[in-house]
Each structure stands twice: as structure tokens, then as C-alpha cells.
Protein backbone atom coordinates (compact mmCIF):
# COMPACT_ATOMS: atom_id res chain seq x y z
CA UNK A 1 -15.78 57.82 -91.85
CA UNK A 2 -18.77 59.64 -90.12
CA UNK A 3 -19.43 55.81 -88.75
CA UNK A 4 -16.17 55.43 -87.27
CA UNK A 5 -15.90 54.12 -83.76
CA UNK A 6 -12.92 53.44 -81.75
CA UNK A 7 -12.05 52.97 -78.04
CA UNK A 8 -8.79 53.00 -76.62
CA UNK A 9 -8.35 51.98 -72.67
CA UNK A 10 -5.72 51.90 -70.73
CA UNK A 11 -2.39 49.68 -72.03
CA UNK A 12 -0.92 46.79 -70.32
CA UNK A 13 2.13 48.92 -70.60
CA UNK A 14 0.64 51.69 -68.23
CA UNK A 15 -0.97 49.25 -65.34
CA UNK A 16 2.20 47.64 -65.19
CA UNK A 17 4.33 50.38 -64.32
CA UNK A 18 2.09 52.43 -62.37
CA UNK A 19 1.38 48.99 -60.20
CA UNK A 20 5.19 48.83 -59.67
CA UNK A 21 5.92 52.55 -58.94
CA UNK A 22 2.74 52.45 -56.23
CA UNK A 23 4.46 48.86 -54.36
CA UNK A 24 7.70 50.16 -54.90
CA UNK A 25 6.64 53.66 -52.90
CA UNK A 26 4.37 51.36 -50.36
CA UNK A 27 6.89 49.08 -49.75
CA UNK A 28 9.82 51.62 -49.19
CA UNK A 29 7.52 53.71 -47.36
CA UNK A 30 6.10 50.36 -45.28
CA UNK A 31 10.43 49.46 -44.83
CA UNK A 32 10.80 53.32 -43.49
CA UNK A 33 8.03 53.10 -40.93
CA UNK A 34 9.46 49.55 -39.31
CA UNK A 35 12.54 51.21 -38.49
CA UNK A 36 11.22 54.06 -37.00
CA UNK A 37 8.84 52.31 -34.95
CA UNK A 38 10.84 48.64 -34.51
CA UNK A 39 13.85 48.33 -36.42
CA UNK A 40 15.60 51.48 -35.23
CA UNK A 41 14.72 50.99 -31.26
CA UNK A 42 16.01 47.13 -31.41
CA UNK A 43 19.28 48.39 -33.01
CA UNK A 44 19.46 50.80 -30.42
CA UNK A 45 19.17 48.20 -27.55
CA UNK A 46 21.63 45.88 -29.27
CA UNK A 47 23.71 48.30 -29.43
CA UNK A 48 23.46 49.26 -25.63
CA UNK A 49 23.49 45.88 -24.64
CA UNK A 50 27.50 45.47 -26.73
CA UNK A 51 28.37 48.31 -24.55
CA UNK A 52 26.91 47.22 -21.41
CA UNK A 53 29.14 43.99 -22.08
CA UNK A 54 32.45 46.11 -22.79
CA UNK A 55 31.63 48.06 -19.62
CA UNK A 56 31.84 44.63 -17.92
CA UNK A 57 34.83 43.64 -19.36
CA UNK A 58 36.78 47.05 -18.10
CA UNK A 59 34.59 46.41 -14.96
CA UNK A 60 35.91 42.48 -14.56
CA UNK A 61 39.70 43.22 -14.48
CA UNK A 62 39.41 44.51 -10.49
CA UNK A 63 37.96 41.21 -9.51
CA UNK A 64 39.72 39.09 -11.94
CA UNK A 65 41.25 37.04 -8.79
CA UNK A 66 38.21 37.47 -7.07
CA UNK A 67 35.28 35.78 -7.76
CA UNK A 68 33.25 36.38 -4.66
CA UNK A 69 33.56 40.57 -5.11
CA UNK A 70 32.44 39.88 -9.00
CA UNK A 71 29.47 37.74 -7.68
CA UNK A 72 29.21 40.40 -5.25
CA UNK A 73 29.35 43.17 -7.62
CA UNK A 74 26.69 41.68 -10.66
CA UNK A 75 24.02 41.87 -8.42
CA UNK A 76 24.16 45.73 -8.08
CA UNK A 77 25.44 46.34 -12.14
CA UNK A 78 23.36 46.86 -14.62
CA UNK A 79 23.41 47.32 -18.75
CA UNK A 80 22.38 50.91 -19.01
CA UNK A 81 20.69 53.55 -17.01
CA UNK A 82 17.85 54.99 -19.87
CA UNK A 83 15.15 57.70 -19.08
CA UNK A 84 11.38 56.67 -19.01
CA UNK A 85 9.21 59.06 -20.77
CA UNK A 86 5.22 58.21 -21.75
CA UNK A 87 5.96 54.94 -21.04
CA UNK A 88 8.67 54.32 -23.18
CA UNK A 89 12.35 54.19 -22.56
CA UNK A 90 15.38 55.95 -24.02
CA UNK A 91 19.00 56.10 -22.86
CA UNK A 92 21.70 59.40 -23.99
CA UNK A 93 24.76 58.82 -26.38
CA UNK A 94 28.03 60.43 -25.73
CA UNK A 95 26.47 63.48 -27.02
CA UNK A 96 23.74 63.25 -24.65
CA UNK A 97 21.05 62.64 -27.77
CA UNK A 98 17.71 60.42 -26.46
CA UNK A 99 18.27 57.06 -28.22
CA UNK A 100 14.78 55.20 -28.13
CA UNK A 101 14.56 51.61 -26.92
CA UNK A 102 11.48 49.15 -27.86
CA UNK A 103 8.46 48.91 -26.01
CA UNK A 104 8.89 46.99 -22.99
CA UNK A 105 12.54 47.68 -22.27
CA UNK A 106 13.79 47.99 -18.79
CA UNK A 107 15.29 51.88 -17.65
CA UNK A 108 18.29 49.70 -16.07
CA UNK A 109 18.28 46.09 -16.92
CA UNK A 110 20.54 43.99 -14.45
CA UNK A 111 23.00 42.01 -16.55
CA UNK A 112 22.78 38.93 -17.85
CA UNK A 113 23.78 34.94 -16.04
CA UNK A 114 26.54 35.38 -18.99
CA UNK A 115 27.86 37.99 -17.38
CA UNK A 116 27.51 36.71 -13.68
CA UNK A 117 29.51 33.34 -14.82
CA UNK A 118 32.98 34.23 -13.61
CA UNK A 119 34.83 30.93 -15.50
CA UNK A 120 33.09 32.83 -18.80
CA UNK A 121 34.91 35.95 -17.92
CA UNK A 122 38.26 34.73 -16.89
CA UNK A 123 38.88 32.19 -19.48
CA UNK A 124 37.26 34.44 -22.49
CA UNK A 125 36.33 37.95 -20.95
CA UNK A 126 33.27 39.62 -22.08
CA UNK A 127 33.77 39.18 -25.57
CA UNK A 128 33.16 35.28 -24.92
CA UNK A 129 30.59 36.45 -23.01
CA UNK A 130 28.96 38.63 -25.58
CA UNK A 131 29.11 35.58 -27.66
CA UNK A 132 27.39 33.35 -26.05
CA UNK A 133 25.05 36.32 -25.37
CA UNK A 134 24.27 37.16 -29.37
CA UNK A 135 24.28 33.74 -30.11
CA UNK A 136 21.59 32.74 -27.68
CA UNK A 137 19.23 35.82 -28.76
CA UNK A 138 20.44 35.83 -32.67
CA UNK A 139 22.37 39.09 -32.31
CA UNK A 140 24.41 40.46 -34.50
CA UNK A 141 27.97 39.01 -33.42
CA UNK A 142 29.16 42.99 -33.91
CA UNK A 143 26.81 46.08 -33.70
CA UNK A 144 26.57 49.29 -35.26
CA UNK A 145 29.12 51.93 -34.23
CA UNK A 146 26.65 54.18 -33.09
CA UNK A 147 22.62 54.50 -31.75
CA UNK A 148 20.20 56.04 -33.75
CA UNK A 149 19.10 59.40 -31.94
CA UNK A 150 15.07 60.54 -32.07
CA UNK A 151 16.08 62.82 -34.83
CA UNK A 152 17.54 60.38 -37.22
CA UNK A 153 14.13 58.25 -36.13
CA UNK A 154 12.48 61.08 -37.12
CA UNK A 155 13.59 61.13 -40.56
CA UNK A 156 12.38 57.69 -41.00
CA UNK A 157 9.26 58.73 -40.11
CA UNK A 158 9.18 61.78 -42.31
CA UNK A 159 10.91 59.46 -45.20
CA UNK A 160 7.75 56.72 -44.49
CA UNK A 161 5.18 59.39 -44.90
CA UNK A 162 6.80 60.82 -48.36
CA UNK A 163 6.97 57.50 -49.52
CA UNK A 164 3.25 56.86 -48.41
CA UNK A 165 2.26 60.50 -50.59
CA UNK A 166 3.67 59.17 -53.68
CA UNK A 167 2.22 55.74 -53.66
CA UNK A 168 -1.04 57.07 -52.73
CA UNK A 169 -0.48 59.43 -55.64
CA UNK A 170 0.45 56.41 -58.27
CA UNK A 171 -2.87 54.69 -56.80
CA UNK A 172 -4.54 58.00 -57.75
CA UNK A 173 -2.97 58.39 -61.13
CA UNK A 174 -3.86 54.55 -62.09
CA UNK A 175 -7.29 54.92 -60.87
CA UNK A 176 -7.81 58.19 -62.77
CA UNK A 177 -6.29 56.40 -65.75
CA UNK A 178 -8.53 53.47 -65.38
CA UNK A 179 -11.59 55.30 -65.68
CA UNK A 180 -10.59 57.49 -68.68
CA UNK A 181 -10.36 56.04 -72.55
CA UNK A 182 -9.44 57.74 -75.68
CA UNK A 183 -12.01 57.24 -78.53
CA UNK A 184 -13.45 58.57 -81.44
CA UNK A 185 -17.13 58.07 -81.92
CA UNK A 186 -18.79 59.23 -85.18
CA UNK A 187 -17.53 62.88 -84.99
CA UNK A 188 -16.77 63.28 -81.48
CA UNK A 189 -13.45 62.85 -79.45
CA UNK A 190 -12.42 61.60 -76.09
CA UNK A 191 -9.20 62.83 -74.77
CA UNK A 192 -7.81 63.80 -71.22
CA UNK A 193 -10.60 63.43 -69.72
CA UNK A 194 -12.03 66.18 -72.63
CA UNK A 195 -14.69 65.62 -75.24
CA UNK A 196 -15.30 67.76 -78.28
CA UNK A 197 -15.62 67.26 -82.01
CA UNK A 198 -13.12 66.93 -84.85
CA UNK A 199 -14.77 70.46 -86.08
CA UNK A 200 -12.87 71.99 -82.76
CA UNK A 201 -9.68 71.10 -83.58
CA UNK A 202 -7.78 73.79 -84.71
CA UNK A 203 -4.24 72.23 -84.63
CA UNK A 204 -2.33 68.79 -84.71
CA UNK A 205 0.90 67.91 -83.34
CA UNK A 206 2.40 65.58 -84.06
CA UNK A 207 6.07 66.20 -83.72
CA UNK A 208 6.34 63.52 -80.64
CA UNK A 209 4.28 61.09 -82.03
CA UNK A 210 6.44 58.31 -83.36
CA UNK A 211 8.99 58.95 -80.96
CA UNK A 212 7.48 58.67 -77.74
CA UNK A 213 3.56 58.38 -78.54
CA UNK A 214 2.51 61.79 -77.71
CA UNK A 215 0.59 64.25 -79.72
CA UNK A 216 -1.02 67.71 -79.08
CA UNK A 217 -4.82 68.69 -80.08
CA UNK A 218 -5.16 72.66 -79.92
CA UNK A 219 -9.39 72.75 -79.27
CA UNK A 220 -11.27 75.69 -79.49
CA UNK A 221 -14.64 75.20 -77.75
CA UNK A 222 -16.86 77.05 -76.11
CA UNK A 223 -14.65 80.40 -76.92
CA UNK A 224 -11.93 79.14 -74.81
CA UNK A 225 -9.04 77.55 -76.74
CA UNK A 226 -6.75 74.70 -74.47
CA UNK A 227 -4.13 72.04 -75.61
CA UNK A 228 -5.72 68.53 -75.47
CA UNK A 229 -2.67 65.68 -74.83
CA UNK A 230 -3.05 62.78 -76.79
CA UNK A 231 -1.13 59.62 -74.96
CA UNK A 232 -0.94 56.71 -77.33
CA UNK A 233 1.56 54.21 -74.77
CA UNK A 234 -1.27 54.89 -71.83
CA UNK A 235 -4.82 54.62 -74.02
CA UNK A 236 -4.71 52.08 -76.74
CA UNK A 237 -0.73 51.89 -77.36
CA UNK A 238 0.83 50.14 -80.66
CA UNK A 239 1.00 46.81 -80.21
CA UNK A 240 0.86 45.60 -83.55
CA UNK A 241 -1.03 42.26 -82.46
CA UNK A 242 -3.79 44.48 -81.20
CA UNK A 243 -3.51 46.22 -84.33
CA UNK A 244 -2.13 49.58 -83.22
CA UNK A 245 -5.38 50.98 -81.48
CA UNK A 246 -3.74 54.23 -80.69
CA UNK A 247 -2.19 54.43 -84.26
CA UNK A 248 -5.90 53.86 -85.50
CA UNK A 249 -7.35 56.19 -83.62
CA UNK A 250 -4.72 58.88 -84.55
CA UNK A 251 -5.25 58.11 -88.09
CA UNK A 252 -8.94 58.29 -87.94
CA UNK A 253 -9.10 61.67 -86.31
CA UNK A 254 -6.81 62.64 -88.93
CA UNK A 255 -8.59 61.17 -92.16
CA UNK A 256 -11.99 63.41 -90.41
CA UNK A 257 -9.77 67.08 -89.29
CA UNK A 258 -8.26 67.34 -92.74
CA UNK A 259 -6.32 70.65 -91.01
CA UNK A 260 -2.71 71.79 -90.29
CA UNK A 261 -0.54 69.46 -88.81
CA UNK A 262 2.90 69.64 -87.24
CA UNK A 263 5.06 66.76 -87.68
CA UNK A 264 8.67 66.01 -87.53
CA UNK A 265 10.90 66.09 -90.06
CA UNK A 266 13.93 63.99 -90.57
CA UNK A 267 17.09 65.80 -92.15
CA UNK A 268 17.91 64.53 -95.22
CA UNK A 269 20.84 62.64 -95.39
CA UNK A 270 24.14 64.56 -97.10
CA UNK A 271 24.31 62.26 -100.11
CA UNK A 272 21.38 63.41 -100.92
CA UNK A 273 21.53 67.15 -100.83
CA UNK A 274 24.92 66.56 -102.63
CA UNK A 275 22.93 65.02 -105.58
């Protein structure tokens, strides 16, 4: 066996779920950042805009017989009154929280021809208005109940920017991965990232092996003794097509330590111990 040589690389089985935990991260994290910096801000103006049009309705009902003080009075009205700060725009809730518009919104837009058309308002009122409004500008037909503040903006940033750490860390973890193997060459083992000799190993576990893969090397080397982990599903793994690389491997080292090993044993069934 003092010819043996076997290489195990990273399993199908690995790649593909470290590829989908790093998109799933990246794209969560990606989905987080658009509504801090767009998504959020455009619900807020919708949302401004709804009540800009209910303000008009209350507005409409003095000049609902007369059309020349509502033509009169549009041209001074506007949506909302919002705050300018380094150059972007925010208007207060009802708590008086800064609600962030999108770039390039007005601090007091005047309201819109809907708005201005006095048959739309008498025959419908500013829900036909608001209508007509969405409809044109593929709005939501009803808003949100509420604006997002900068705070809960700021938890989509914060939420982006976790997101982005652990998908930067699965990128991490499958590169590490991809440049590692698990082999056995003559005498010598590969392992973790660790390579010693058969003649180091001073213990096998092998309690988790069938169950989930996993086995323990104790190593003493160099006068420092560690725990080596074996990982059979991420280096070689058992498909029996490929012949079981990982189970080769494992039996290989085994057939060479000739040692103490831990394994698990299965209670014997009562019939049995009845007998």
C-alpha cells in the first residue's frame, strides 16, 4: 500500500451549495441596497404624492361651486413642502421623522393638470383624480400606510452590508475550498489544509463517518498534537459512480495507520439480547 495514491477535490455537492448560499447573500444583499438607495425614496414620494391628492380633495369642497377660485387656488398649492439637505430632498411624517425622496425631487412640487381639471374633481373628486394620476405614471392604485423614515432606510443599508459580509465570506470559503484536496500519497496525508504522515496519527474517529461524512485525525507532529477534520461530502464525497473517492481514501489511510479507532456502534436490537 506504500504505492497508494489518491486525490480527492472538491464535490459537486460542495460548489453547488456554496454557489447558492454566496447569490442567495448577493442577491438579498443587492435587493437591500435598492431600497435604501431607490426603492425606499420612490415609495416615499408615492406615498406623498396619495396624500397631496387627499389634501386636495378636503381642499376642493370650498370651491366645489366655484371653479374660477379652484383655478385660482391650484396655481399657489402644491403636493408637499420637503426640506433640501446636500442636495437631496426629504419631507417630515406626522411624527416629524425625515422621509427621503429620490434624487431629483422637487422641495414643493405644484400639483398636477389632474388636479387643476375641475370637471375631474366634481364629477369623481380626487380619488378619480388620483386615478387617472397612478394610472398615467404606473402607480400603485393604493400606497403604503406610512413613509419610510431615514432610520428604517438605514436598516436597509445596514441589512445590505450584512448580507454583502456573508456572501463575500461564502466566496471566501469556496475559494479556500477550491484550492485545498484531500489525498493520500505513498505515506503522506493531505487534510485541512495539513500534511503529515500516517506514522503521526495517533487517533481515528470515526463515530460521524457514515452518518454525515466526517471523521477526526488526532496528529502529533512536530511535538504539538491538533485534531485534523476529515470532510468526505466536501473532498472526494461517495458517489458510488465515482467510486466513493472519499470512502477510498478513508479506507486507505486506514489499511496504512493500523491504530485505535473510534467508531459508532449500533445497539443491538432486543430480540437479540433476549436470545
Amino acid at each position: 500500500m506504500s504505492d497508494v495514491n489518491i486525490e480527492c477535490r472538491m464535490t459537486k455537492w460542495f460548489l453547488v451549495r456554496a454557489v447558492l448560499m454566496g447569490v442567495m447573500f448577493f442577491g438579498f444583499g443587492g435587493y437591500f441596497f435598492y431600497d435604501a438607495a431607490i426603492g425606499y425614496p420612490r415609495q416615499n414620494e408615492v406615498f406623498f404624492t396619495y396624500q397631496g391628492f387627499k389634501k386636495a380633495g378636503d381642499d376642493f369642497e370650498g370651491y366645489r361651486s366655484s371653479p374660477g377660485g379652484w383655478a385660482s387656488h391650484v396655481r399657489g398649492a402644491v403636493l408637499w413642502k420637503g426640506v433640501e439637505s446636500d442636495g437631496r430632498v426629504s419631507v417630515p411624517d406626522e411624527k416629524g421623522n425625515a422621509c427621503l425622496l429620490p434624487e431629483g425631487a422637487a422641495a414643493a412640487p405644484a400639483w398636477p393638470a389632474v388636479l387643476a381639471n375641475y370637471d375631474v374633481m366634481v364629477s369623481g373628486g380626487w380619488s378619480a383624480a388620483w386615478n387617472v394620476y397612478s394610472g398615467e405614471h404606473r402607480l400603485p392604485s393604493k400606497p403604503g400606510e406610512k413613509p419610510h423614515d431615514a432610520a428604517s432606510i438605514r436598516e436597509q443599508w445596514i441589512a445590505g452590508g450584512v448580507c454583502m459580509v456573508f456572501g463575500l465570506l461564502c466566496l471566501g470559503l469556496l475559494l479556500r475550498t477550491m484550492g485545498r484536496r484531500m489525498s493520500l500519497s505513498g505515506n503522506e496525508v493531505c487534510a485541512a489544509g495539513r500534511k503529515f504522515s500516517v506514522a503521526d496519527i495517533r487517533l481515528v474517529d470515526l463515530r460521524q463517518w457514515k452518518l454525515k461524512g466526517l471523521a477526526r485525525f488526532t496528529v502529533e507532529k512536530d511535538g504539538r498534537t491538533e485534531r485534523v477534520r476529515v470532510d468526505g461530502m466536501t473532498y472526494g464525497g461517495f458517489d458510488k459512480e465515482q467510486g466513493e473517492p472519499a470512502e477510498r481514501f478513508m479506507q486507505a489511510v486506514l489499511a496504512l495507520y493500523g491504530g485505535d479507532v473510534l467508531v459508532y456502534e449500533e445497539a443491538e436490537p432486543a430480540e437479540k439480547k433476549d436470545s
